[in-house]
N, C-alpha and C. Protein backbone atom coordinates (compact mmCIF):
# COMPACT_ATOMS: atom_id res chain seq x y z
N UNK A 1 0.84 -1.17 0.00
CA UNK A 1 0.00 0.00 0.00
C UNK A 1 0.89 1.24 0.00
N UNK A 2 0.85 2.21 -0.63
CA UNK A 2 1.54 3.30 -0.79
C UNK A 2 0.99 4.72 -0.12
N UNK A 3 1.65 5.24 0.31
CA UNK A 3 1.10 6.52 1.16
C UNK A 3 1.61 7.63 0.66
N UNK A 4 0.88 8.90 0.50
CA UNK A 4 1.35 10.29 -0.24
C UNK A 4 2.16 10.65 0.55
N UNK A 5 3.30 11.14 0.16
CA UNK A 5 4.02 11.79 1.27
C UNK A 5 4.57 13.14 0.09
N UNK A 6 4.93 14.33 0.88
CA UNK A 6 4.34 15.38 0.17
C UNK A 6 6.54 16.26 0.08
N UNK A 7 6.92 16.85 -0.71
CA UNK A 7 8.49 17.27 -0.19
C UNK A 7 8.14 18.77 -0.89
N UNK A 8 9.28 19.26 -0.61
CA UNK A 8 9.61 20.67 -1.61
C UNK A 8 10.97 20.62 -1.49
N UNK A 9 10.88 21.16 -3.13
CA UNK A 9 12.40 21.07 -3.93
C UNK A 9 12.44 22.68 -4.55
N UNK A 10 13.80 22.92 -4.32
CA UNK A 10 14.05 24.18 -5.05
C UNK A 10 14.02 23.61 -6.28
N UNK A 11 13.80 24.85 -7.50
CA UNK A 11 13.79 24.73 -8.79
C UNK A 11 15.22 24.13 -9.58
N UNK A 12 16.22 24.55 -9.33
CA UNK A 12 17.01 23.70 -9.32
C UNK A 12 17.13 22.30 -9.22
N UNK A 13 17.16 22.07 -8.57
CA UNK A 13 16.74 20.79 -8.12
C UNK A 13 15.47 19.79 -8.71
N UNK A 14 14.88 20.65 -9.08
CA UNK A 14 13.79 19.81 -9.67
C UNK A 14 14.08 19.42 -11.18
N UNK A 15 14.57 20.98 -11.59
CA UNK A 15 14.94 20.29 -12.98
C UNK A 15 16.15 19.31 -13.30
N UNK A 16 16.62 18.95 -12.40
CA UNK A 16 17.22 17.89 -12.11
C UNK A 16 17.08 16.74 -12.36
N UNK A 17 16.09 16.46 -11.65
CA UNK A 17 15.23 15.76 -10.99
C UNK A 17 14.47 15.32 -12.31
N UNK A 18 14.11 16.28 -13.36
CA UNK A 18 12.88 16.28 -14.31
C UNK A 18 13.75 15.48 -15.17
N UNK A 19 15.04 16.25 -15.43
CA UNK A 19 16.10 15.93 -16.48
C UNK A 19 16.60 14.08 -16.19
N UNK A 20 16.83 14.02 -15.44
CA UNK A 20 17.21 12.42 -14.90
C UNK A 20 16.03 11.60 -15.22
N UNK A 21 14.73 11.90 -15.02
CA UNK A 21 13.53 11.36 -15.47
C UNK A 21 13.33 11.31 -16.59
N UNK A 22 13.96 12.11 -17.56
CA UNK A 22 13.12 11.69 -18.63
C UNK A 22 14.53 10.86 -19.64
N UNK A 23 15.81 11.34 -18.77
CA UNK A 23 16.95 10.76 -19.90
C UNK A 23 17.08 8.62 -19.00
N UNK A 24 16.79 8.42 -17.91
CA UNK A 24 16.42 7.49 -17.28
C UNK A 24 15.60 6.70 -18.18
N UNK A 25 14.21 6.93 -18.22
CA UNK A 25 13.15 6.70 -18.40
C UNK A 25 12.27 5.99 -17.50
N UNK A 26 12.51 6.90 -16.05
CA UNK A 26 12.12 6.61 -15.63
C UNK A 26 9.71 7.50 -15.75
N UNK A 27 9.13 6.82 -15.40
CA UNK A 27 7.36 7.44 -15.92
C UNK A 27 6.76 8.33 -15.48
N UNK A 28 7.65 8.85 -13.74
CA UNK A 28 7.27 9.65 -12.99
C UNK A 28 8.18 10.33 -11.97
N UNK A 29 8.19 11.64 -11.76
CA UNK A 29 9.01 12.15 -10.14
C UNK A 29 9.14 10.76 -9.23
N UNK A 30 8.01 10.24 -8.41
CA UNK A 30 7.43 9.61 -7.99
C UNK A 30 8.65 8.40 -7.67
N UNK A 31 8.27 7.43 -9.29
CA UNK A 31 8.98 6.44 -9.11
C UNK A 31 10.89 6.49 -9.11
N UNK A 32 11.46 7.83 -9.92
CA UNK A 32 12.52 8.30 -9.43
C UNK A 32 12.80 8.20 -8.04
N UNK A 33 12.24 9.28 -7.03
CA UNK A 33 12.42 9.53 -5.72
C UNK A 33 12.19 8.33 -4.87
N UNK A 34 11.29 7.22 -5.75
CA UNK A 34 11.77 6.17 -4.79
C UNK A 34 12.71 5.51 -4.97
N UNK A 35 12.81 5.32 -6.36
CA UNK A 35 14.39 4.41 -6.42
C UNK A 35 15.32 5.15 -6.02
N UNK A 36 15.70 6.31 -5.31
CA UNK A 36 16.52 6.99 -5.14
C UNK A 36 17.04 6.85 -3.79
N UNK A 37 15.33 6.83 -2.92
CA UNK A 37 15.08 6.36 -1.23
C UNK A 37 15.42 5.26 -1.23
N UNK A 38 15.18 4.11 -2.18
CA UNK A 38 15.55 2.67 -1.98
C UNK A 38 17.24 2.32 -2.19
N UNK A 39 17.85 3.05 -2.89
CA UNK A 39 19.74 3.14 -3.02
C UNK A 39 20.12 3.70 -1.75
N UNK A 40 19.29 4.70 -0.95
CA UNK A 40 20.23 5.42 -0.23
C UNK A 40 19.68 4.88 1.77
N UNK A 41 18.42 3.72 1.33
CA UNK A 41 18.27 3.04 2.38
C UNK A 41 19.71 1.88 2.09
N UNK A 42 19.42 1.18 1.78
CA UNK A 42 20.38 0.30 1.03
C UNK A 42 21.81 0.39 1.10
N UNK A 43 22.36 1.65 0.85
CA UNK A 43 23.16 2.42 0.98
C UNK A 43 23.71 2.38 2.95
N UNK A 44 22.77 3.22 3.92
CA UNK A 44 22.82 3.18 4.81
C UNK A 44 22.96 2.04 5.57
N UNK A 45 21.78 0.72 5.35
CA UNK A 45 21.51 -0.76 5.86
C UNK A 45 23.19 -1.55 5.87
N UNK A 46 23.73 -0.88 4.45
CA UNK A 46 24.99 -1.63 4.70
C UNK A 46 25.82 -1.17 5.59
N UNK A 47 26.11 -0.18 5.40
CA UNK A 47 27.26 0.77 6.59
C UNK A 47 26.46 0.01 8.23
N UNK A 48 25.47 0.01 8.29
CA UNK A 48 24.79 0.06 9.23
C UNK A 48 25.59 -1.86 10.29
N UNK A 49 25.06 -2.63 9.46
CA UNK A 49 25.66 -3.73 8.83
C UNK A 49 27.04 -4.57 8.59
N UNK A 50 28.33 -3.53 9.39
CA UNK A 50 29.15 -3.75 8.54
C UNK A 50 29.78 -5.38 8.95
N UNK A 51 29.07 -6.14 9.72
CA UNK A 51 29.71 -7.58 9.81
C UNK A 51 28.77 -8.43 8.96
N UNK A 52 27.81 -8.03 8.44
CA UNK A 52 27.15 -8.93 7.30
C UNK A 52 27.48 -9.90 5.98
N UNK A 53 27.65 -10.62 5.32
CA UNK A 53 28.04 -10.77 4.09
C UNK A 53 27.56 -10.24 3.08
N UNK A 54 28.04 -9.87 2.11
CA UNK A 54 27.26 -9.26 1.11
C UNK A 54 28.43 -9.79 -0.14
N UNK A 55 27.15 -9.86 -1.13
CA UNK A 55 28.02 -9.94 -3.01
C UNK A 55 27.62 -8.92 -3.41
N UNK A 56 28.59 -7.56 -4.24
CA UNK A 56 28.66 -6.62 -4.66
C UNK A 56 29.24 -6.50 -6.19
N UNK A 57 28.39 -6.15 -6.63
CA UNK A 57 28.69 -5.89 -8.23
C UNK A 57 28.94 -4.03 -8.29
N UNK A 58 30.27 -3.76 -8.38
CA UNK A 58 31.03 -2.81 -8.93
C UNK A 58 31.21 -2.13 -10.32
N UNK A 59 30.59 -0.90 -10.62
CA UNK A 59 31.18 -0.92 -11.97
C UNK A 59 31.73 0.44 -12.46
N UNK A 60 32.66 0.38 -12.49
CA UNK A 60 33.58 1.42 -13.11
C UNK A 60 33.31 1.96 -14.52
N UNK A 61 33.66 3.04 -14.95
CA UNK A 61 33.75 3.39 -16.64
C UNK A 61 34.65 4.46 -16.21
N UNK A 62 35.57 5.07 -17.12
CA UNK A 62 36.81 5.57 -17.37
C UNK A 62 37.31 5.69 -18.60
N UNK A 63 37.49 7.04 -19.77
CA UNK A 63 38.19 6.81 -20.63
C UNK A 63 39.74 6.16 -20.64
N UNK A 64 39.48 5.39 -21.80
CA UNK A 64 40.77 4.75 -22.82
C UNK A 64 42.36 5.49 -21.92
N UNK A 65 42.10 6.74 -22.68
CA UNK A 65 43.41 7.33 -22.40
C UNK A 65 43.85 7.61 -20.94
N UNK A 66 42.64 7.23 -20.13
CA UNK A 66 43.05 7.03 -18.63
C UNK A 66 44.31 5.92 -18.31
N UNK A 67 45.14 6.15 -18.46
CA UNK A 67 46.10 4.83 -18.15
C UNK A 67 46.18 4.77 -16.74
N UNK A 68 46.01 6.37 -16.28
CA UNK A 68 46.30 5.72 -14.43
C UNK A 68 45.22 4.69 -13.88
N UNK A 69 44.04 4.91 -14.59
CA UNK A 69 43.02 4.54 -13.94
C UNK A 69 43.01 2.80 -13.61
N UNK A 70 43.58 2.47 -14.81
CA UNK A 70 43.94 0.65 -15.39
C UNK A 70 44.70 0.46 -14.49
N UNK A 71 45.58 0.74 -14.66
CA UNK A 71 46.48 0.24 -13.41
C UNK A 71 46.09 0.43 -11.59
N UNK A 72 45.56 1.69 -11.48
CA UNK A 72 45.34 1.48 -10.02
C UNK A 72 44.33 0.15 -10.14
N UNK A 73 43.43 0.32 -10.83
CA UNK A 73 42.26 -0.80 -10.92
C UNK A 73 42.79 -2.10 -10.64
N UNK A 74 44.20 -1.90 -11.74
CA UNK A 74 44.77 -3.53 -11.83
C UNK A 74 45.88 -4.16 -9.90
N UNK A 75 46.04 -2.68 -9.48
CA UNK A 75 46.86 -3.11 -8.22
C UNK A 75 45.71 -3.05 -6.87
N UNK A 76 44.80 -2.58 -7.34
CA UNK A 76 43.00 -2.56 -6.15
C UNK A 76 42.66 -4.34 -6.31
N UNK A 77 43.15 -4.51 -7.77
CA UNK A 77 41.87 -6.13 -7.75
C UNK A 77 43.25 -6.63 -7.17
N UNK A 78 44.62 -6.75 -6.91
CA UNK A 78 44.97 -7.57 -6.20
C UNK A 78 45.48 -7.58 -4.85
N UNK A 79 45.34 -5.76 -4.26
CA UNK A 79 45.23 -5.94 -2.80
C UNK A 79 44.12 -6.39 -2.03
N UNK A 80 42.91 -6.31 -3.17
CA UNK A 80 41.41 -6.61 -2.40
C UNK A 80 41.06 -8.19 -2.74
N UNK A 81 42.40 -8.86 -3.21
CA UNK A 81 41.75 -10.39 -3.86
C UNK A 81 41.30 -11.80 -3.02
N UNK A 82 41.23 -11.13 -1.58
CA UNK A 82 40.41 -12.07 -1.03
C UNK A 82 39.09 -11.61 -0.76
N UNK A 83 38.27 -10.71 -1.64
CA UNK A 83 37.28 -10.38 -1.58
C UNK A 83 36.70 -10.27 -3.26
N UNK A 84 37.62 -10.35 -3.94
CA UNK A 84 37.06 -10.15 -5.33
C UNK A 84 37.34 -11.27 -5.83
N UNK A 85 35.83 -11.63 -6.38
CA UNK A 85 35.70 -12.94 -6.61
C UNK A 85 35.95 -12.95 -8.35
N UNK A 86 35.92 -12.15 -8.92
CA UNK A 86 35.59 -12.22 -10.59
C UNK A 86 35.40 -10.47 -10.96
N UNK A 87 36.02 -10.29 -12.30
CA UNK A 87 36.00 -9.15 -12.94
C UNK A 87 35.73 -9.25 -14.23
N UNK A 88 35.33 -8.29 -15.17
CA UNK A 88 35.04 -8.38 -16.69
C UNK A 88 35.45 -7.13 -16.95
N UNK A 89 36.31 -6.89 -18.24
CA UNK A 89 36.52 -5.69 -18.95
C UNK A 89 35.90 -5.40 -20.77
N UNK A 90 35.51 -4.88 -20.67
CA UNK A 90 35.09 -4.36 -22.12
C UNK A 90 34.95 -2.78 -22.94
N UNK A 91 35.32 -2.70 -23.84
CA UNK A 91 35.17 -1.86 -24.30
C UNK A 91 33.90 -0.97 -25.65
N UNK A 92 33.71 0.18 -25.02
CA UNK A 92 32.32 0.68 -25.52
C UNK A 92 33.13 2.10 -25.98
N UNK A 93 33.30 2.25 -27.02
CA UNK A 93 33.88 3.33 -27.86
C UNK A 93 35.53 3.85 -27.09
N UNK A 94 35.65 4.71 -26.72
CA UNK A 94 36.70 5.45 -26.21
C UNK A 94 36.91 5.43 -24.99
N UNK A 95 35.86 4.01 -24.02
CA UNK A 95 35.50 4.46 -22.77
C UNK A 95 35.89 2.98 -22.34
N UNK A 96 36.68 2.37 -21.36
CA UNK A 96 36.90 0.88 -20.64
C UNK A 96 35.28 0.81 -19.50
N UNK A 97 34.91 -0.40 -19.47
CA UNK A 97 34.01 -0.32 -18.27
C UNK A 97 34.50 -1.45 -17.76
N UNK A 98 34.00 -1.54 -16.26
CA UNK A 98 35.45 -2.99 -14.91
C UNK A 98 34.11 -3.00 -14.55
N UNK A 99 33.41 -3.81 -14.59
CA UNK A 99 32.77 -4.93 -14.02
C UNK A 99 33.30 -5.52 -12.45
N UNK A 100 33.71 -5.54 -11.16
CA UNK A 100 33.89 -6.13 -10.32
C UNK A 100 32.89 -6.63 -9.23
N UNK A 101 33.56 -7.86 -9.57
CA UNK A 101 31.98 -8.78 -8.39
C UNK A 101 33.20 -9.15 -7.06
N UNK A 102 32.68 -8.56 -6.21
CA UNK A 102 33.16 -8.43 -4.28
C UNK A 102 32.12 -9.36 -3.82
N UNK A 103 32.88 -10.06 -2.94
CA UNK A 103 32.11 -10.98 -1.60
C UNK A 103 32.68 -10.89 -0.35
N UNK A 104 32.17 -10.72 0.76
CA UNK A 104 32.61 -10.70 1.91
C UNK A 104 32.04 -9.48 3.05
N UNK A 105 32.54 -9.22 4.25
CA UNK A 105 31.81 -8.66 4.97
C UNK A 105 31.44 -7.44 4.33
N UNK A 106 30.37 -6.88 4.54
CA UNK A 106 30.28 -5.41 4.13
C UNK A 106 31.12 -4.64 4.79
N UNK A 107 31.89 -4.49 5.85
CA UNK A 107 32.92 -3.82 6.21
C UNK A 107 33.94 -3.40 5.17
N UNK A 108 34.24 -4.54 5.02
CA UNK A 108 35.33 -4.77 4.21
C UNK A 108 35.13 -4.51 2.06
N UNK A 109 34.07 -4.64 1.81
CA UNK A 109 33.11 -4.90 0.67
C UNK A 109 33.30 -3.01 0.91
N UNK A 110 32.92 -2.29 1.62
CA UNK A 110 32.84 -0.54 2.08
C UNK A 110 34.15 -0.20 1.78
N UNK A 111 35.13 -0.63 2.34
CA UNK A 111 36.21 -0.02 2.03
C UNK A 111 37.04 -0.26 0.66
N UNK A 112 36.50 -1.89 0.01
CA UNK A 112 37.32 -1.72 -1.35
C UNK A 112 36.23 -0.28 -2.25
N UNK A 113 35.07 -0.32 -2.06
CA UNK A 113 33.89 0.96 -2.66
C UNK A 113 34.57 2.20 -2.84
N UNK A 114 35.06 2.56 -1.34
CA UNK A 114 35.52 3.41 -0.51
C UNK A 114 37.51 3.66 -1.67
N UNK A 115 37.62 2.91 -2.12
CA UNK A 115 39.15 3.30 -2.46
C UNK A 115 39.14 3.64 -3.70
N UNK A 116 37.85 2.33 -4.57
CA UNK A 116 37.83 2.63 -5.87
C UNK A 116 37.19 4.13 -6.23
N UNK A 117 36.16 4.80 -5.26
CA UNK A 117 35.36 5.67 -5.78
C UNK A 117 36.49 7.32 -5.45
N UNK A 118 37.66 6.91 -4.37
CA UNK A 118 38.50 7.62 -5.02
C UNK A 118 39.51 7.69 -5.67
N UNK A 119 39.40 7.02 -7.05
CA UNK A 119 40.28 7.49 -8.03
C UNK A 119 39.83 8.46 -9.15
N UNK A 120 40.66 9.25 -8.85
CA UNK A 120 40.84 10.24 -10.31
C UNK A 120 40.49 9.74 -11.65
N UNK A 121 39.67 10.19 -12.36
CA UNK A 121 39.41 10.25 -13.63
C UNK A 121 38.33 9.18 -13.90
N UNK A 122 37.52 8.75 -12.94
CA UNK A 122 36.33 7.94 -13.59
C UNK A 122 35.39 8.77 -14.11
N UNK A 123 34.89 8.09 -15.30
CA UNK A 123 33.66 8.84 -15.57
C UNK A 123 32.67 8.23 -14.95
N UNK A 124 32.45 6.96 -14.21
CA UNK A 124 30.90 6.81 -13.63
C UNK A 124 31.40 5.83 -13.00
N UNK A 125 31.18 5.53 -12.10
CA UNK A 125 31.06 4.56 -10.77
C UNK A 125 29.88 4.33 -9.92
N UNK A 126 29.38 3.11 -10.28
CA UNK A 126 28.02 2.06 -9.62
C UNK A 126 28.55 0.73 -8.73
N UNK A 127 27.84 0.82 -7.66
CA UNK A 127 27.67 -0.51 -7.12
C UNK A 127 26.17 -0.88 -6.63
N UNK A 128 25.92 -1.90 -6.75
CA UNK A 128 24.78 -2.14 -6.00
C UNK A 128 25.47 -3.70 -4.86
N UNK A 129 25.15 -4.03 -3.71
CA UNK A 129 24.94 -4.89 -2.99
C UNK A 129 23.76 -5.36 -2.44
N UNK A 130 24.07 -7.07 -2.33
CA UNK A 130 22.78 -8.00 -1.97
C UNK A 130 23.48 -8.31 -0.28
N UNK A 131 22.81 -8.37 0.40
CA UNK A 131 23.02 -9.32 1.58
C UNK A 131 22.86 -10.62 1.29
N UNK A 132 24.12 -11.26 1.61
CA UNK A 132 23.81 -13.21 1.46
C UNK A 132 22.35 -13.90 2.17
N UNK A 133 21.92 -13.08 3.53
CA UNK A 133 21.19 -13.99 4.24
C UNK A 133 19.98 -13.89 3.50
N UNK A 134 19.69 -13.46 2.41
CA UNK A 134 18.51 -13.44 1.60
C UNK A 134 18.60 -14.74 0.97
N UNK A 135 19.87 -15.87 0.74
CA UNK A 135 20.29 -16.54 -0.06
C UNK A 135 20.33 -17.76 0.74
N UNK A 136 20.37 -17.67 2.10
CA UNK A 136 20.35 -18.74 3.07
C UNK A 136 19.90 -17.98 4.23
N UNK A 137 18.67 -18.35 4.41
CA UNK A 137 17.98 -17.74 6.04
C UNK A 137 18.08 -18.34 6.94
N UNK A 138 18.48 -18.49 8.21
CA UNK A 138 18.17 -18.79 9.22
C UNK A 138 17.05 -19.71 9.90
């Protein structure tokens, strides 16, 4: 069951908001602002969390001519390699995208997030995480 709940946004902000909606595709403000509440619960649950297990799919994009970027990437997947289970690289015009799939505590799952999201020169950086105990309950 869904309940109105009512906000105010500066104009700024909204066209934001409008602009992400319609290049998304996402159908409404609405369903934006919730997928937005649902990343940044999600978001929190893990920090919250941090002795949990979790599998985390990572994904980087970075132009070509980024060479620093490859390499830190390439010396991250092997200080973090008892947590990174599998990686994929491919290329989409002028741009590398790293695929990295993480397993292990969310503590730890936070801080490889936490190292990759500061490097210089990404153009876009995503993760989403699952909690394992969805996968085996109690």
């Amino acid at each position: 069951m869904s309940e109105i709940v009512s906000i105010s946004l500066d104009q700024s902000l909204l066209r934001k908001i409008e602009n992400i909606m319609m290049k998304q595709g996402y159908s409404s403000r609405s369903e934006l602002i919730r997928d937005a509440v649902r990343k940044l619960i999600a978001d929190y649950e893990m920090a919250e969390f941090e002795s949990r297990q979790v599998i985390t799919a990572i994904v980087v994009i970075y132009e070509y001519k980024e060479g620093y970027v490859s390499k830190r990437l390439t010396g991250i997947r092997h200080e973090f390699d008892d947590i990174i289970i599998g990686s994929l690289h491919v290329h989409v015009n002028n741009y590398c995208t790293e695929l990295l799939i993480a397993r292990g505590e969310a503590k730890a799952v936070l801080r490889l997030i936490s190292v990759i999201r500061g490097i210089r020169g990404l153009s876009s950086f995503r993760y989403l995480s699952v909690p394992l105990e969805i996968y085996n309950p109690n």
